[in-house]
N, C-alpha and C. Protein backbone atom coordinates (compact mmCIF):
# COMPACT_ATOMS: atom_id res chain seq x y z
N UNK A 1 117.03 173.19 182.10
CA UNK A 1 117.21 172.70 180.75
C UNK A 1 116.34 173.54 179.82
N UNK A 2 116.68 173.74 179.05
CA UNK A 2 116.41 174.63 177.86
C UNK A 2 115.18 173.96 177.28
N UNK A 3 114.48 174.81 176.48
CA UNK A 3 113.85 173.69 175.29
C UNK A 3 114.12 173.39 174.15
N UNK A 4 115.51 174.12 173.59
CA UNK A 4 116.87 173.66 172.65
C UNK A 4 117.20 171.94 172.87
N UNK A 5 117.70 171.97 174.62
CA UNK A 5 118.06 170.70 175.00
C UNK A 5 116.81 169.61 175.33
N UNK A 6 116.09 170.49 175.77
CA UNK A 6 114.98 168.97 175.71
C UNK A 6 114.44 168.02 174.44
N UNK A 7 114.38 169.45 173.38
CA UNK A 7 114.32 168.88 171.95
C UNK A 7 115.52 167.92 171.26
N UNK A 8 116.69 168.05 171.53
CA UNK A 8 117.45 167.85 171.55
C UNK A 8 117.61 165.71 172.07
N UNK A 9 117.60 166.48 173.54
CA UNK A 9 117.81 165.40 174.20
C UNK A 9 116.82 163.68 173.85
N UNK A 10 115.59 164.33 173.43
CA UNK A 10 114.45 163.67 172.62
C UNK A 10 114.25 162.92 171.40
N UNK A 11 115.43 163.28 170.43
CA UNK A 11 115.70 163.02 169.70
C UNK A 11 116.75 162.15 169.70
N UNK A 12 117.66 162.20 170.26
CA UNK A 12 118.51 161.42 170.79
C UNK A 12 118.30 159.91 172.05
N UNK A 13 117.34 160.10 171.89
CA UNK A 13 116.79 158.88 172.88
C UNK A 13 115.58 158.16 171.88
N UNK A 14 115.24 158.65 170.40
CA UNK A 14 114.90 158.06 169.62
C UNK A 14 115.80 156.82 168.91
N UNK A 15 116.95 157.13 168.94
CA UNK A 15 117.83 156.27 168.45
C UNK A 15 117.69 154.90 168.94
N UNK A 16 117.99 153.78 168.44
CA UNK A 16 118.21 152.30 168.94
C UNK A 16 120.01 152.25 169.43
N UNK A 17 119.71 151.71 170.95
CA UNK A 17 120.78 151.20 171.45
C UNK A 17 121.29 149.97 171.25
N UNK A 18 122.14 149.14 171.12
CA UNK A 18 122.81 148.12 171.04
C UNK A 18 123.61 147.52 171.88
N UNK A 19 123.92 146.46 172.97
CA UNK A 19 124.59 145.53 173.60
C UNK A 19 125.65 144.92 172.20
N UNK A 20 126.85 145.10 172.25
CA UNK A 20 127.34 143.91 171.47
C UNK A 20 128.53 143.18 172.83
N UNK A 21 128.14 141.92 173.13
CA UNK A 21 128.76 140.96 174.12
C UNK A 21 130.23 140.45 173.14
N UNK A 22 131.15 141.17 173.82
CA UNK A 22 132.34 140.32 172.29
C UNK A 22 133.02 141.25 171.82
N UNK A 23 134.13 142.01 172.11
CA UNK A 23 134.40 142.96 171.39
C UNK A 23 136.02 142.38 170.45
N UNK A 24 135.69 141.03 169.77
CA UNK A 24 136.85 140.16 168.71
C UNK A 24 136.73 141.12 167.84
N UNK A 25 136.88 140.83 166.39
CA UNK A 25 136.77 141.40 165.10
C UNK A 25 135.27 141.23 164.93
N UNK A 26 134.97 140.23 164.76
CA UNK A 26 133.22 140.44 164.48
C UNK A 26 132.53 141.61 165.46
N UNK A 27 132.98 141.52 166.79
CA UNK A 27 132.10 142.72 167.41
C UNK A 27 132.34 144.16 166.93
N UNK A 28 134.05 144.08 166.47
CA UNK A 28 134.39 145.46 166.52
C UNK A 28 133.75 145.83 165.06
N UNK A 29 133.65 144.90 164.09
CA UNK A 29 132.98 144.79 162.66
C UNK A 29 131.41 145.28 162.65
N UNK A 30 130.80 144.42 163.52
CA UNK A 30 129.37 145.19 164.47
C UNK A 30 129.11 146.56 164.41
N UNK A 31 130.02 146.78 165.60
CA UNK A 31 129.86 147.90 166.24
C UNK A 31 130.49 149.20 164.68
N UNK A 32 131.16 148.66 164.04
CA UNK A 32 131.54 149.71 162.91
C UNK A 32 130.25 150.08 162.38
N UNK A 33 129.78 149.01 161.85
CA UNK A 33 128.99 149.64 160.82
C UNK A 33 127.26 149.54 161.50
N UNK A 34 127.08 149.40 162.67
CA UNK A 34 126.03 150.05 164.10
C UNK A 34 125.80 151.55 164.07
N UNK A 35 127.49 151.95 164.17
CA UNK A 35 127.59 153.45 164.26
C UNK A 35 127.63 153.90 163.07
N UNK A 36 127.42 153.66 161.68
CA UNK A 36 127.18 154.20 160.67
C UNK A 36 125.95 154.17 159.77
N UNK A 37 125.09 153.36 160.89
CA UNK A 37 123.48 153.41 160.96
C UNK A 37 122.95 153.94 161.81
N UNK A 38 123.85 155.13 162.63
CA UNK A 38 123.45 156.05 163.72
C UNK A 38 122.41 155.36 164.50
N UNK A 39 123.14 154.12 165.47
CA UNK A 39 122.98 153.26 166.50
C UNK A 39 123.71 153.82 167.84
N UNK A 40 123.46 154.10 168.63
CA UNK A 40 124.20 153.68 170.16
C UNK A 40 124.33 152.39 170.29
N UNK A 41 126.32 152.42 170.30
CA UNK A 41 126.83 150.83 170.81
C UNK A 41 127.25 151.10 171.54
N UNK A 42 127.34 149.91 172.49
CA UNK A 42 128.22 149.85 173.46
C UNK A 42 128.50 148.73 173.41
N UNK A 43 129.94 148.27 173.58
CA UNK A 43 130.98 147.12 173.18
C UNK A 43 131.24 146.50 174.83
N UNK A 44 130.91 145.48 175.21
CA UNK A 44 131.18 144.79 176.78
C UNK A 44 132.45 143.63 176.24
N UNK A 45 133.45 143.57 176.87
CA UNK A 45 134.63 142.60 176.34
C UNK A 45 135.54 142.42 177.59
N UNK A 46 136.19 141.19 177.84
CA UNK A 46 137.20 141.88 179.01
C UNK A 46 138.27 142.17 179.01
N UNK A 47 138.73 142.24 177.80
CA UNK A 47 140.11 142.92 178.19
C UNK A 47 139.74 144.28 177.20
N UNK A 48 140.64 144.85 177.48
CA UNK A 48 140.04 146.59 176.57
C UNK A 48 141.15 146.79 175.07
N UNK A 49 141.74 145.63 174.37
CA UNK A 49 142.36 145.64 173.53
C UNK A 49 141.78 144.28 172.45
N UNK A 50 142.18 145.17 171.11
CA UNK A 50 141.95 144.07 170.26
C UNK A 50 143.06 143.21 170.08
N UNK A 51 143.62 142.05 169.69
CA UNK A 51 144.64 141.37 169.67
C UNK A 51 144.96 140.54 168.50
N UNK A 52 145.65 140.50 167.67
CA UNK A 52 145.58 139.35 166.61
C UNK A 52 147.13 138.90 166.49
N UNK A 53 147.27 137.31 167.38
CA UNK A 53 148.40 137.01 167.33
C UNK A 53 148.47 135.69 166.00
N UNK A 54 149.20 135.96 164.80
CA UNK A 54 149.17 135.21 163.99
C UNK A 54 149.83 133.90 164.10
């Protein structure tokens, strides 16, 4: 590893990670604006689709 990538990699492990349990509209609402506060999300849900049956 370089010291490009270690610097790198260092900086990137400064960031705050996030659990969001729930990936409905509120999680996916979460997780939107998580990642536009340059957060690591990660979304846990069980099925892998959003769904909105009216």
């Amino acid at each position: 590893m370089s010291s490009e990538q270690a610097a790198a990699w260092r900086l990137e492990r400064r960031r705050p990670r996030v659990v969001i349990v729930g990936g409905g509209f509120a999680g996916a609402a979460a997780a939107k604006r998580l990642r536009r506060a340059n957060v690591d999300v990660t979304v846990l849900d069980r099925t892998n689709h959003l769904l909105f049956q009216p």
